[in-house]
C-alpha atoms as a PDB file:
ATOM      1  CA  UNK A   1     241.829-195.680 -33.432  1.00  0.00           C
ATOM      2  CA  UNK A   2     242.183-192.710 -34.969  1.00  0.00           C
ATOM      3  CA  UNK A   3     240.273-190.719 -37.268  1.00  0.00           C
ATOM      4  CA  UNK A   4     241.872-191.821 -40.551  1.00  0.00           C
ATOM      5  CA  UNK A   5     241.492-194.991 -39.656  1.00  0.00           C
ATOM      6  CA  UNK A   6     237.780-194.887 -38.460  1.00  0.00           C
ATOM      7  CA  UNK A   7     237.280-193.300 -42.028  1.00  0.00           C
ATOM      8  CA  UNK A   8     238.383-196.664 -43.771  1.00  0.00           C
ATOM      9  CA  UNK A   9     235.906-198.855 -41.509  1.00  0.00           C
ATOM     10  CA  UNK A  10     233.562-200.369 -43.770  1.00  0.00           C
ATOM     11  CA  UNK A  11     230.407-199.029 -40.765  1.00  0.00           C
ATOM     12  CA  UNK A  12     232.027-196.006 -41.797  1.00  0.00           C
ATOM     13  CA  UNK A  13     232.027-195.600 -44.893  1.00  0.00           C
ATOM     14  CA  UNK A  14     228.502-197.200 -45.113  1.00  0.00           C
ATOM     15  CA  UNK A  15     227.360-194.240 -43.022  1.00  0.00           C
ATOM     16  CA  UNK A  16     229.310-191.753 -45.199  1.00  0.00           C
ATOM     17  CA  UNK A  17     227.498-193.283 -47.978  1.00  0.00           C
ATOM     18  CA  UNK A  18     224.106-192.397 -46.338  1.00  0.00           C
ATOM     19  CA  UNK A  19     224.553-189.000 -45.984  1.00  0.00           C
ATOM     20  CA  UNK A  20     225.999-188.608 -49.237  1.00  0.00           C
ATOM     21  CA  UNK A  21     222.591-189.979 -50.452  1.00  0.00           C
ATOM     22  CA  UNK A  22     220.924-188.183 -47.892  1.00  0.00           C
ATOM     23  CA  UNK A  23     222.786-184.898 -49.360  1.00  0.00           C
ATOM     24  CA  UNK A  24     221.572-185.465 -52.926  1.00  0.00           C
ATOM     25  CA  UNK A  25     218.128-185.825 -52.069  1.00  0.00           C
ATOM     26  CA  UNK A  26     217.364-182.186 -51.528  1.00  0.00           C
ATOM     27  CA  UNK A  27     219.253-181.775 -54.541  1.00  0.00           C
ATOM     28  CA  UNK A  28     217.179-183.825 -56.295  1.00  0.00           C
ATOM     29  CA  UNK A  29     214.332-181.759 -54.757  1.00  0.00           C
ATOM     30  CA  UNK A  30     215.832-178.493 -55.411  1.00  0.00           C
ATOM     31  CA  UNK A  31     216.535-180.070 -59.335  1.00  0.00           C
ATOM     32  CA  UNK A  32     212.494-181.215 -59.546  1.00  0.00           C
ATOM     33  CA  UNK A  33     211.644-177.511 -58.534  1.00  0.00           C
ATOM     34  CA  UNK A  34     211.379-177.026 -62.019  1.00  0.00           C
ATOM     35  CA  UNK A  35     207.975-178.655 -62.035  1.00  0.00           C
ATOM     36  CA  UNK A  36     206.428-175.827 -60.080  1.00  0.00           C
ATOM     37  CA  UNK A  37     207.563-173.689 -63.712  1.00  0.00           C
ATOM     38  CA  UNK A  38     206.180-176.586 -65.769  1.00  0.00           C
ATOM     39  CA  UNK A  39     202.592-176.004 -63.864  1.00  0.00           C
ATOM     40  CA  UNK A  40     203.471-172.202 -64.683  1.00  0.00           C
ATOM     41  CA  UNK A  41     203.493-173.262 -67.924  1.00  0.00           C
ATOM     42  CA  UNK A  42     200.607-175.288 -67.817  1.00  0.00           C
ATOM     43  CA  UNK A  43     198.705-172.559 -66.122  1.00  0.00           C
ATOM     44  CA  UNK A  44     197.157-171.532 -69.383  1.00  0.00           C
ATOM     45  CA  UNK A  45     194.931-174.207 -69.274  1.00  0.00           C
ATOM     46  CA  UNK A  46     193.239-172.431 -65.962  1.00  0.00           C
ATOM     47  CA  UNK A  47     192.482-169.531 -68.793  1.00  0.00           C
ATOM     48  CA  UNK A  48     191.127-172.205 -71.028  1.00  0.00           C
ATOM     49  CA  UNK A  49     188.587-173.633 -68.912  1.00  0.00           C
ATOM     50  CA  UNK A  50     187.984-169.900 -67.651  1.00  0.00           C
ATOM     51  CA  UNK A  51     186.598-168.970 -70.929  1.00  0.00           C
ATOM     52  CA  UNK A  52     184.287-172.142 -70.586  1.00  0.00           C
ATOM     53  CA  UNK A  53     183.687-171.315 -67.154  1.00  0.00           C
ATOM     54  CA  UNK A  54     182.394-167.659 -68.112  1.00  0.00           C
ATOM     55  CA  UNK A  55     180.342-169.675 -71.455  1.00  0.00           C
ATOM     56  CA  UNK A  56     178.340-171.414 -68.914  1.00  0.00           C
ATOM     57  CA  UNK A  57     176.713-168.424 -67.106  1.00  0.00           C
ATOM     58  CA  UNK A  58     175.120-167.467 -70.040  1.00  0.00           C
ATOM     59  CA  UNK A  59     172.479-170.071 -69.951  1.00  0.00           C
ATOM     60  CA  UNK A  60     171.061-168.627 -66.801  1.00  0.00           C
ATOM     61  CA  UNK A  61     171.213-165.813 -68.663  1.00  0.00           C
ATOM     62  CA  UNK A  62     168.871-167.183 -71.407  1.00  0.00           C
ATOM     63  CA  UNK A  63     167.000-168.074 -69.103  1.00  0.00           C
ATOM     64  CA  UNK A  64     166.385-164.895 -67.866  1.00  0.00           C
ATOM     65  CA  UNK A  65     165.541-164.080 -71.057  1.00  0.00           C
ATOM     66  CA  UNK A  66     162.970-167.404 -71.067  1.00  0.00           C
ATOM     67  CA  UNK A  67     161.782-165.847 -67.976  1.00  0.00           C
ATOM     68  CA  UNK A  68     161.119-162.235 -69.438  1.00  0.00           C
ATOM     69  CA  UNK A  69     158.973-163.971 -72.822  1.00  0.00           C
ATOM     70  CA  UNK A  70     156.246-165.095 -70.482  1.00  0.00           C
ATOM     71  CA  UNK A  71     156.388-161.131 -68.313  1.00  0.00           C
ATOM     72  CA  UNK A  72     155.802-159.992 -71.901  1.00  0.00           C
ATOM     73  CA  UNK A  73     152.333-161.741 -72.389  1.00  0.00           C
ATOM     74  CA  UNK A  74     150.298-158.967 -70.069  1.00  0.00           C
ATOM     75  CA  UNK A  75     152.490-156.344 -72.143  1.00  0.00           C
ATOM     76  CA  UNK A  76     151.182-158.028 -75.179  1.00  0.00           C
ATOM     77  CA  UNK A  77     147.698-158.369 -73.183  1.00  0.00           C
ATOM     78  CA  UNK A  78     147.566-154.167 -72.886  1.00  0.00           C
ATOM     79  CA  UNK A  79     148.333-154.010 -76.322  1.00  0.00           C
ATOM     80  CA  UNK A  80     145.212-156.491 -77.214  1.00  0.00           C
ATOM     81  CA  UNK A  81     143.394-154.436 -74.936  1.00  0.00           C
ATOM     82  CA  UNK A  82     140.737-152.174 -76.976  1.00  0.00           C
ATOM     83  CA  UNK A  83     141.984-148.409 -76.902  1.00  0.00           C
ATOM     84  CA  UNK A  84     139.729-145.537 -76.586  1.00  0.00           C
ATOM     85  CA  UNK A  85     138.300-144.842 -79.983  1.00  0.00           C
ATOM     86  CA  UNK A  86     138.303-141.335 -80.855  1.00  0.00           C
ATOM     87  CA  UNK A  87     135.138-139.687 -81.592  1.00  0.00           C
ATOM     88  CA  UNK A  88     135.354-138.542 -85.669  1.00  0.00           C
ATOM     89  CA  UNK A  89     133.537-134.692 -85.811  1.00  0.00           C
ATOM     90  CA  UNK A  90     129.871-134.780 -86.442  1.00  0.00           C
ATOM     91  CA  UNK A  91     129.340-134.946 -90.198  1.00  0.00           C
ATOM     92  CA  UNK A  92     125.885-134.300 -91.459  1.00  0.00           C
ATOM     93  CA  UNK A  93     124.690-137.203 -93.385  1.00  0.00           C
ATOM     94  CA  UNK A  94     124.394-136.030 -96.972  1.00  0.00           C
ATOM     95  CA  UNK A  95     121.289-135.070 -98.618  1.00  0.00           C
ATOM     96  CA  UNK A  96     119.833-137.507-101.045  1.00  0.00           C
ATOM     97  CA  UNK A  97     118.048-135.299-103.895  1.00  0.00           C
ATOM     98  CA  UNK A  98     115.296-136.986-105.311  1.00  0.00           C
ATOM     99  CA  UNK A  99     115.907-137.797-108.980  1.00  0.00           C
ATOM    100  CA  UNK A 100     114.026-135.429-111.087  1.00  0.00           C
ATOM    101  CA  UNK A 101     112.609-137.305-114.154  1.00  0.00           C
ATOM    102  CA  UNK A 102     112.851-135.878-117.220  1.00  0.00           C
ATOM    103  CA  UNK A 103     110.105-133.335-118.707  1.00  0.00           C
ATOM    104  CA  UNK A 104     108.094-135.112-121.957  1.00  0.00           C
ATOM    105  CA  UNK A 105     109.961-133.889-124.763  1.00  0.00           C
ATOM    106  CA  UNK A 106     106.994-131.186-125.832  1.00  0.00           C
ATOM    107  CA  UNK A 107     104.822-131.558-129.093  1.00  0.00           C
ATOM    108  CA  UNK A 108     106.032-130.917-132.379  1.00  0.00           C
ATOM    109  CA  UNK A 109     104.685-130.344-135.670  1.00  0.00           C
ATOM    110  CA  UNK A 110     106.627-130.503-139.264  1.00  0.00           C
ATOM    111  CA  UNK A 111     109.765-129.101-140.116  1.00  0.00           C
ATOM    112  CA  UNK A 112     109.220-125.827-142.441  1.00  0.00           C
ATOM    113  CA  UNK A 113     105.334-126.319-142.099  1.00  0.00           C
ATOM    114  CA  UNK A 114     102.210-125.012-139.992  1.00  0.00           C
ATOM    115  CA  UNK A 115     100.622-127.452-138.235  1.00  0.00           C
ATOM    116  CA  UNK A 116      96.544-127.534-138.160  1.00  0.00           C
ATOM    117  CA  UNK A 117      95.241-128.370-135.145  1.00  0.00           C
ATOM    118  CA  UNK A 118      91.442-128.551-133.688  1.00  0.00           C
ATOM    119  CA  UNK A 119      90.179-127.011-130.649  1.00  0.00           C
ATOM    120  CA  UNK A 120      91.029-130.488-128.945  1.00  0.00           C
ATOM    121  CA  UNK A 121      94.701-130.307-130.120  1.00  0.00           C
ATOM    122  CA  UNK A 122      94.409-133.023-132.450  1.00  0.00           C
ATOM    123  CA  UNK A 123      96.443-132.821-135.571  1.00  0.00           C
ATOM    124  CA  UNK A 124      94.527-131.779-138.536  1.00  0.00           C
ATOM    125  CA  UNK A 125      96.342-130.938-141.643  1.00  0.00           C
ATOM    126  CA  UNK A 126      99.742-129.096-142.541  1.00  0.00           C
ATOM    127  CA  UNK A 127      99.836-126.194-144.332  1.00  0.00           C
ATOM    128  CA  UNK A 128     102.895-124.779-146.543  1.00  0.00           C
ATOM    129  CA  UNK A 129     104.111-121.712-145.178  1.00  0.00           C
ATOM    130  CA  UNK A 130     105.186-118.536-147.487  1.00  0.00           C
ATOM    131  CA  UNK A 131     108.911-118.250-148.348  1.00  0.00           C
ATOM    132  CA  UNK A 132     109.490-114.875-147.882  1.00  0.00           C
ATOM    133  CA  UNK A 133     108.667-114.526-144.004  1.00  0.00           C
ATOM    134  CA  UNK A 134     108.822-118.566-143.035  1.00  0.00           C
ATOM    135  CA  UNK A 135     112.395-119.536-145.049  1.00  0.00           C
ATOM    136  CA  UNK A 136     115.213-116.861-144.298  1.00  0.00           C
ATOM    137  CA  UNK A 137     118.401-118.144-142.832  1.00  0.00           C
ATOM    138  CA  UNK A 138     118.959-116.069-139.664  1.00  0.00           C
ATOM    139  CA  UNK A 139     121.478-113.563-139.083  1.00  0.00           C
ATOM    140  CA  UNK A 140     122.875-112.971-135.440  1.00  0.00           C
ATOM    141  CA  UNK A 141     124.137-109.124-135.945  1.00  0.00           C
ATOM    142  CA  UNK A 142     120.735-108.226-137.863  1.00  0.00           C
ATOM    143  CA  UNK A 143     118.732-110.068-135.055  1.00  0.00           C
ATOM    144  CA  UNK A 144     120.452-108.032-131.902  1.00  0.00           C
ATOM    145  CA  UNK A 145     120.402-104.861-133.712  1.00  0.00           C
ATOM    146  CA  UNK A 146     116.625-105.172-134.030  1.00  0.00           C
ATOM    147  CA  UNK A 147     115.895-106.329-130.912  1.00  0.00           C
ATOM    148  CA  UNK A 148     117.811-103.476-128.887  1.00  0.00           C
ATOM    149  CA  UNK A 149     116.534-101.067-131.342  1.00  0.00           C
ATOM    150  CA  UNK A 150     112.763-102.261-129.725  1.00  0.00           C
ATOM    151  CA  UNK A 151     113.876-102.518-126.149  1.00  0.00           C
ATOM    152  CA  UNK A 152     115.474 -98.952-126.469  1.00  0.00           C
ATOM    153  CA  UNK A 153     112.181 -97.601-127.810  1.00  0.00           C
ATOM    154  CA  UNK A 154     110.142 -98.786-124.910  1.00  0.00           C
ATOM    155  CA  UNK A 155     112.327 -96.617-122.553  1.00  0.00           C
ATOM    156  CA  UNK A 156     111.096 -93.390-121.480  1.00  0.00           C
ATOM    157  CA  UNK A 157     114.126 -91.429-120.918  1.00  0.00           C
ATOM    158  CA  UNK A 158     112.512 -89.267-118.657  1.00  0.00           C
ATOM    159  CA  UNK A 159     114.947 -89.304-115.749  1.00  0.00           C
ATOM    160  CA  UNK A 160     116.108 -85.753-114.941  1.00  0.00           C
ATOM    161  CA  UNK A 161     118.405 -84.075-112.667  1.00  0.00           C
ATOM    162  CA  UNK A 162     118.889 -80.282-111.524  1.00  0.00           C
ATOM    163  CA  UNK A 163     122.265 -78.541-112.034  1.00  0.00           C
ATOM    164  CA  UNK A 164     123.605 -75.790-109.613  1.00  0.00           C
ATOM    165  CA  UNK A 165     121.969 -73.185-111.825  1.00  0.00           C
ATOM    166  CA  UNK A 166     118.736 -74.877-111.471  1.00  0.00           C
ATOM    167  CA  UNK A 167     118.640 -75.355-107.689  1.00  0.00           C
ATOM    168  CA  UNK A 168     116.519 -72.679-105.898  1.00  0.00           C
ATOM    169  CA  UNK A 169     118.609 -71.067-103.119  1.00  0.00           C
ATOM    170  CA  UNK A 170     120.515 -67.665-102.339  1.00  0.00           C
ATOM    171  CA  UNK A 171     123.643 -66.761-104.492  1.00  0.00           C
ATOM    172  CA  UNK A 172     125.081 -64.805-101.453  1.00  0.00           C
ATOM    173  CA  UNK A 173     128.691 -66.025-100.310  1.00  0.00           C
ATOM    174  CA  UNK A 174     128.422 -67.850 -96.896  1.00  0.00           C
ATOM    175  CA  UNK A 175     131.140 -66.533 -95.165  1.00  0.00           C
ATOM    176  CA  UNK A 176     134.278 -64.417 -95.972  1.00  0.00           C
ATOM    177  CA  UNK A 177     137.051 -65.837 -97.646  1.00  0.00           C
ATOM    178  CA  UNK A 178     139.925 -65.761 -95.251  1.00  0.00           C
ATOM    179  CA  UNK A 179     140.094 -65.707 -91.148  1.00  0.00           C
ATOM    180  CA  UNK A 180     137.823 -68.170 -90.426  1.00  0.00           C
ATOM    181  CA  UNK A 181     139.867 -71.670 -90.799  1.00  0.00           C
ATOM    182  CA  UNK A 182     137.265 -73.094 -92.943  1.00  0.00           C
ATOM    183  CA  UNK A 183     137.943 -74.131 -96.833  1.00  0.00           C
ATOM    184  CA  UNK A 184     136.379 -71.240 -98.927  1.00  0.00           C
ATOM    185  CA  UNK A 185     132.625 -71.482 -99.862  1.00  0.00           C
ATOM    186  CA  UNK A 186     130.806 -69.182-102.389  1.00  0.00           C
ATOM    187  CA  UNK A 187     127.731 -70.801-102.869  1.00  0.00           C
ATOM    188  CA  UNK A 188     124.736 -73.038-101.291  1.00  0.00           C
ATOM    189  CA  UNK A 189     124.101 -74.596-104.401  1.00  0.00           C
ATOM    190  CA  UNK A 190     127.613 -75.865-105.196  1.00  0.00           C
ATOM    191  CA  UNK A 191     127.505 -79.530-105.779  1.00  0.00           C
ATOM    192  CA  UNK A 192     129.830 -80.561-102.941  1.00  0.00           C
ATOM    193  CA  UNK A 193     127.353 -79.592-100.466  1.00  0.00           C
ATOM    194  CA  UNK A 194     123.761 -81.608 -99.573  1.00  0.00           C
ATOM    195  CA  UNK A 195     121.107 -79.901-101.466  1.00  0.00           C
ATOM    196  CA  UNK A 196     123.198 -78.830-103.743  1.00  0.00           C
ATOM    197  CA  UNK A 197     122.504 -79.202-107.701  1.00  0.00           C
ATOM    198  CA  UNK A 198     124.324 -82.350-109.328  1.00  0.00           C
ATOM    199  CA  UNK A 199     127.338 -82.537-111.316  1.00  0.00           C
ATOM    200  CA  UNK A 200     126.831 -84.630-114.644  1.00  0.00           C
ATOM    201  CA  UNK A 201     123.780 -85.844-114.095  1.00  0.00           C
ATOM    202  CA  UNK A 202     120.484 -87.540-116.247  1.00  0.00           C
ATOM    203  CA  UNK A 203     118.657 -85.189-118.442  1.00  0.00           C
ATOM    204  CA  UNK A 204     115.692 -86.276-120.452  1.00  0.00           C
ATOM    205  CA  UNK A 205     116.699 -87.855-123.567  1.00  0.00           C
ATOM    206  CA  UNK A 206     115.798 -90.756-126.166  1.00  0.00           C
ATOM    207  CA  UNK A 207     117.095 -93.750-126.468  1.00  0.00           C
ATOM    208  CA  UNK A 208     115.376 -94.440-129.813  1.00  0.00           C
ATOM    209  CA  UNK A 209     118.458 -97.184-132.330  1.00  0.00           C
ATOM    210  CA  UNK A 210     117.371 -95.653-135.927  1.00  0.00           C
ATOM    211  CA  UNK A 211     116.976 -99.020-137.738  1.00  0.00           C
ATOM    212  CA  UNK A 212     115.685 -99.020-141.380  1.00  0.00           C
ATOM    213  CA  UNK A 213     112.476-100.587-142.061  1.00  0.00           C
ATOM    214  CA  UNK A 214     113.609-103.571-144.505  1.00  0.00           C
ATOM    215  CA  UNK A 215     115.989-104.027-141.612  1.00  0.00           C
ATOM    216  CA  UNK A 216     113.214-104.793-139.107  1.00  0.00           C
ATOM    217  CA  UNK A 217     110.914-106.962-141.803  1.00  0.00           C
ATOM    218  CA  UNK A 218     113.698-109.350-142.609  1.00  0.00           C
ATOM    219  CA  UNK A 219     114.601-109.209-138.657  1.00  0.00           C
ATOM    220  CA  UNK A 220     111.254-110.265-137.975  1.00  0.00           C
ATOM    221  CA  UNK A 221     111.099-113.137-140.794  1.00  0.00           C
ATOM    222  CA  UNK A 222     114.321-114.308-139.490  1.00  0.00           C
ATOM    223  CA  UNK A 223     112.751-114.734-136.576  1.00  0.00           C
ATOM    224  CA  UNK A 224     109.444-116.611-137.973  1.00  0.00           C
ATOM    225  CA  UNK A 225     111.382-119.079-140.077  1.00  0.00           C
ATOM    226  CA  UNK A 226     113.329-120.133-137.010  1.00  0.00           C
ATOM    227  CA  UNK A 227     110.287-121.027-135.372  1.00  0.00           C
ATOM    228  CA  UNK A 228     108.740-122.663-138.580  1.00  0.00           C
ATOM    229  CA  UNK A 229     112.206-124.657-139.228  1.00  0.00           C
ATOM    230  CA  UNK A 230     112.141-126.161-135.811  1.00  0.00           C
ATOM    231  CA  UNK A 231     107.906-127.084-136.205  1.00  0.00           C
ATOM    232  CA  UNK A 232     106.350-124.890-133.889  1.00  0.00           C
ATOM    233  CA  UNK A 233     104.095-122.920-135.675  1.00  0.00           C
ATOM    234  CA  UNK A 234     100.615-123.987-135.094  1.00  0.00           C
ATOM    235  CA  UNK A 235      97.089-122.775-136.555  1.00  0.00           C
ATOM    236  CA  UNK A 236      93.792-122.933-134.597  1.00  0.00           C
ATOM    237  CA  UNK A 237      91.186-124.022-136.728  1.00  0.00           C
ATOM    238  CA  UNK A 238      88.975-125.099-134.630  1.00  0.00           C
ATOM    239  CA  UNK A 239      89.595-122.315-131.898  1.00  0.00           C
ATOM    240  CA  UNK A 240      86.104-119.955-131.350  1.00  0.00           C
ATOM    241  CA  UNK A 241      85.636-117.864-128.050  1.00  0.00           C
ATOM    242  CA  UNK A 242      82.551-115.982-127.970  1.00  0.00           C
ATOM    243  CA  UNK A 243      83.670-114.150-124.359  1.00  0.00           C
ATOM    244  CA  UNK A 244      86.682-114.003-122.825  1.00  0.00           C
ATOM    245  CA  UNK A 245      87.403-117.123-121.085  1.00  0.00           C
ATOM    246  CA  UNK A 246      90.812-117.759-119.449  1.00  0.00           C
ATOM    247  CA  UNK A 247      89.845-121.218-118.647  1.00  0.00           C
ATOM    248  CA  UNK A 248      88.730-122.077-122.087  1.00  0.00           C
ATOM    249  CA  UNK A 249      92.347-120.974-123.567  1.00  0.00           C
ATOM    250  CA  UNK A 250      94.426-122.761-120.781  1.00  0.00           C
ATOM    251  CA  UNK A 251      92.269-126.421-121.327  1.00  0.00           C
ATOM    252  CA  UNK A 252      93.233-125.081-125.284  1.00  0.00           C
ATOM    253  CA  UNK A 253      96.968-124.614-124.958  1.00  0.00           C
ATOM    254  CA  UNK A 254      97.154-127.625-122.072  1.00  0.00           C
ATOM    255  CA  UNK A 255      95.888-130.062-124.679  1.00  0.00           C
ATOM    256  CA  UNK A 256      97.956-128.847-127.427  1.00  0.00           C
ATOM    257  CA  UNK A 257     101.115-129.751-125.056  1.00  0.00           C
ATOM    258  CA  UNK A 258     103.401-127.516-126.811  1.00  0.00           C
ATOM    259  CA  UNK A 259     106.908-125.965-125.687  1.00  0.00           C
ATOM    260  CA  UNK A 260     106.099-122.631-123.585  1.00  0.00           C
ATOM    261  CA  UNK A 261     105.976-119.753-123.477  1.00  0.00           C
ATOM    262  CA  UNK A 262     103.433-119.824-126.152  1.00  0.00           C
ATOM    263  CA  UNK A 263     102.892-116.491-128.277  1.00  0.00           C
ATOM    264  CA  UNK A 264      99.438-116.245-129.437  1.00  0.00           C
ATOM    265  CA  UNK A 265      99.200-114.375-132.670  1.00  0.00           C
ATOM    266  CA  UNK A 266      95.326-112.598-133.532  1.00  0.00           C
ATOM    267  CA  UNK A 267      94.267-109.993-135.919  1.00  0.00           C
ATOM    268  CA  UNK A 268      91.390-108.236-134.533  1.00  0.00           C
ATOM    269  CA  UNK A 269      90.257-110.796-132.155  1.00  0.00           C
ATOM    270  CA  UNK A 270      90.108-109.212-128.783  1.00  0.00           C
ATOM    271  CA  UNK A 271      88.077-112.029-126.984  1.00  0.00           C
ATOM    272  CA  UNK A 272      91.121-114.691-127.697  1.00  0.00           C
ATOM    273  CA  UNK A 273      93.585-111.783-126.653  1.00  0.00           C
ATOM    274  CA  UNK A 274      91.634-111.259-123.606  1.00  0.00           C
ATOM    275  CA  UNK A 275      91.644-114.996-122.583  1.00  0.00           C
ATOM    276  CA  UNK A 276      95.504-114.926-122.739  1.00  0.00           C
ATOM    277  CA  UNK A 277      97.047-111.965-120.941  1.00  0.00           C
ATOM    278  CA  UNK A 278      96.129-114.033-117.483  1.00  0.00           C
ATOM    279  CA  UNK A 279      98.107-116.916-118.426  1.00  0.00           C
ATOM    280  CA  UNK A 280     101.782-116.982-117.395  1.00  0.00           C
ATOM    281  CA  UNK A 281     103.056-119.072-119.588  1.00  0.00           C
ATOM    282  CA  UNK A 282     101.113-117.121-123.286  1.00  0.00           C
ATOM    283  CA  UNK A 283     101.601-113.625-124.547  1.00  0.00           C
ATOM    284  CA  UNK A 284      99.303-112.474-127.288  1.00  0.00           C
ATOM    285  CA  UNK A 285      99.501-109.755-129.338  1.00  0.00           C
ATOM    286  CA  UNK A 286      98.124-108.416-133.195  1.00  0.00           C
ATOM    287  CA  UNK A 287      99.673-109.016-136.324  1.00  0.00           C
ATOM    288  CA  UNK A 288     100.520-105.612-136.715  1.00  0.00           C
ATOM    289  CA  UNK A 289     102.163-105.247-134.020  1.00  0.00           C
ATOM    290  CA  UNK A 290     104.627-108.232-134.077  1.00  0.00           C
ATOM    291  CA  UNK A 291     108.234-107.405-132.987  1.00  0.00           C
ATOM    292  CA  UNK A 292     111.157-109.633-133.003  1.00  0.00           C
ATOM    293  CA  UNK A 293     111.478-109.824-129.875  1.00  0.00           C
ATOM    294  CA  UNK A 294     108.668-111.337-128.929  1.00  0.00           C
ATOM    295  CA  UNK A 295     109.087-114.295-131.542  1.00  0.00           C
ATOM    296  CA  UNK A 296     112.420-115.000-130.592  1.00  0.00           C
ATOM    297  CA  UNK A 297     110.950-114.666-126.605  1.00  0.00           C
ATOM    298  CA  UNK A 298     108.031-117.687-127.276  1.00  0.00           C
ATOM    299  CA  UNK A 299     109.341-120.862-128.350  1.00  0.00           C
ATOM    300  CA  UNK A 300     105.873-121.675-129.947  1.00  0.00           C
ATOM    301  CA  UNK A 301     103.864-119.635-132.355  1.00  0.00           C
ATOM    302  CA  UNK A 302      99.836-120.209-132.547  1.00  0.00           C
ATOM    303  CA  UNK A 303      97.875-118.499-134.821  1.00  0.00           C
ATOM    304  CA  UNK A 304      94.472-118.263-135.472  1.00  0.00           C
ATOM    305  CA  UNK A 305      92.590-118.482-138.873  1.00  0.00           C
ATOM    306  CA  UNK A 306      92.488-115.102-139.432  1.00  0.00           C
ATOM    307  CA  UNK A 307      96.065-114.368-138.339  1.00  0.00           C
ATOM    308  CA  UNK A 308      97.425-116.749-140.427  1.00  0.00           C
ATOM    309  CA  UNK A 309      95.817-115.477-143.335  1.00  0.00           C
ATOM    310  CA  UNK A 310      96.949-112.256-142.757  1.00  0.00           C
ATOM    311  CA  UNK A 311     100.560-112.971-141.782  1.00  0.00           C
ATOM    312  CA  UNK A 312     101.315-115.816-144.973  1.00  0.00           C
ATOM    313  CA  UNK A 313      99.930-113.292-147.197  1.00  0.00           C
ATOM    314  CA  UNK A 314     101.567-110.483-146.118  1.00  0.00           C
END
């Protein structure tokens, strides 16, 4: 047979057949190769679940966090734990003053009157007081000029000085004036030098304030109708010291419980003035020789019988 006709054989072209199908099958294969692509394609979802996959690591990671709460406890622990306290500087617990009471407001008699009293200090009687020296409104200018007018008086002015005429000493220059590299001297009694007289110094002088005599009367009933306006003037009565007796005048005054200092006020009386000048707190003096000052100095006036007399008749 020959080969055209084995061709036409139906064995023949059954097997031709087969490898024609057996041909397309890797074609087939090569055509589905595509799929490989399609999972390209689909790879995406890979990177999908990635994302999930990474999401899922983090709950270790809170629980590492879980893990560091309860190592934070003994950290909290040393923070509970009681710190040195720092010592505060010594402070000197502050004094506590005892509360001072109040003096007793001291005695006083009637406004623009003189009070009577006996030797006890009991209240007697009032007596009206003279206008003229116990109702003058005061004056401030009239008052200082007065009193420094009576401080000035008491004043010596005694205090002296020597001047470089006055200084005993030699009049001869001490050295010559030029070659010696000292400053020029003439003198031992020149008042740069120790021993030396002295350059504007005191010289005996008085310090007497002329102040006319009306001047000093009203000054001084100024100063008594103060006193009387305010009730402190007083009278003895009943006062009678036959010797000086300090004790006797301080049980006197003591009882009487009058503001101090206390100005005693006699006329010719020395026992009473001599049982005064040892008391602190009293001054006594005569009625003719009463200054300003020394009313305005006392805050209360007591005045014996004969005093009295003497001063609200004057």
């Amino acid at each position: 047979m020959s080969a055209d006709e084995t061709k036409k054989t139906p064995e023949a072209k059954a097997a031709g057949e087969v490898k024609k199908a057996a041909a397309k099958k890797p074609a087939a294969k090569k055509a589905a190769a595509p799929k490989p692509a399609a999972k390209k394609a689909a790879a995406p979802k890979p990177a999908a679940k990635k994302p999930a996959a990474k999401a899922t690591p983090k709950k270790p990671a809170a629980k590492k966090v879980a893990a560091k709460a309860p190592a934070a406890k003994p950290a909290a622990k040393q923070a509970a734990a009681p710190k040195p306290v720092e010592k505060a500087p010594f402070e000197r617990p502050a004094r506590v003053k005892a509360e001072k009471k109040a003096p007793p407001e001291p005695r006083r008699g009637k406004l623009g009157v003189a009070t009577v009293v006996d030797a006890a200090g009991k209240e007697l009687e009032t007596r009206d007081l003279s206008k003229d020296l116990f109702a003058v409104p005061a004056d401030v200018n009239t008052l200082h000029l007065v009193v420094r007018a009576e401080q000035a008086a008491r004043r010596r002015g005694t205090a002296s000085s020597k001047t470089r005429g006055e200084v005993s000493g030699s009049t001869a220059k001490l050295y010559r004036q030029k070659g010696t590299g000292r400053a020029r001297a003439g003198s031992v009694k020149s008042p740069l030098r120790t021993g030396g007289g002295v350059t504007f110094g005191p010289r005996p002088r008085s310090f007497a304030i002329k102040v006319n005599r009306k001047v000093v009367r009203k000054a001084l009933a100024m100063a008594l109708s103060n006193r009387a306006e305010n009730g402190n003037v007083f009278v003895a009565a009943g006062l009678k010291i036959d010797a000086p007796s300090t004790a006797t005048m301080d049980e006197f005054l003591v009882n009487l419980d009058i503001a101090a200092p206390v100005l005693v006020v006699t006329h010719d009386e020395p026992t009473v003035t001599k049982s005064v000048r040892n008391l602190r707190y009293a001054e006594a003096s005569e009625v003719g020789a009463l200054s300003t000052e020394q009313v305005l100095r006392a805050r209360s006036l007591v005045l014996t019988e004969k005093a009295f007399a003497a001063l609200n008749e004057a």
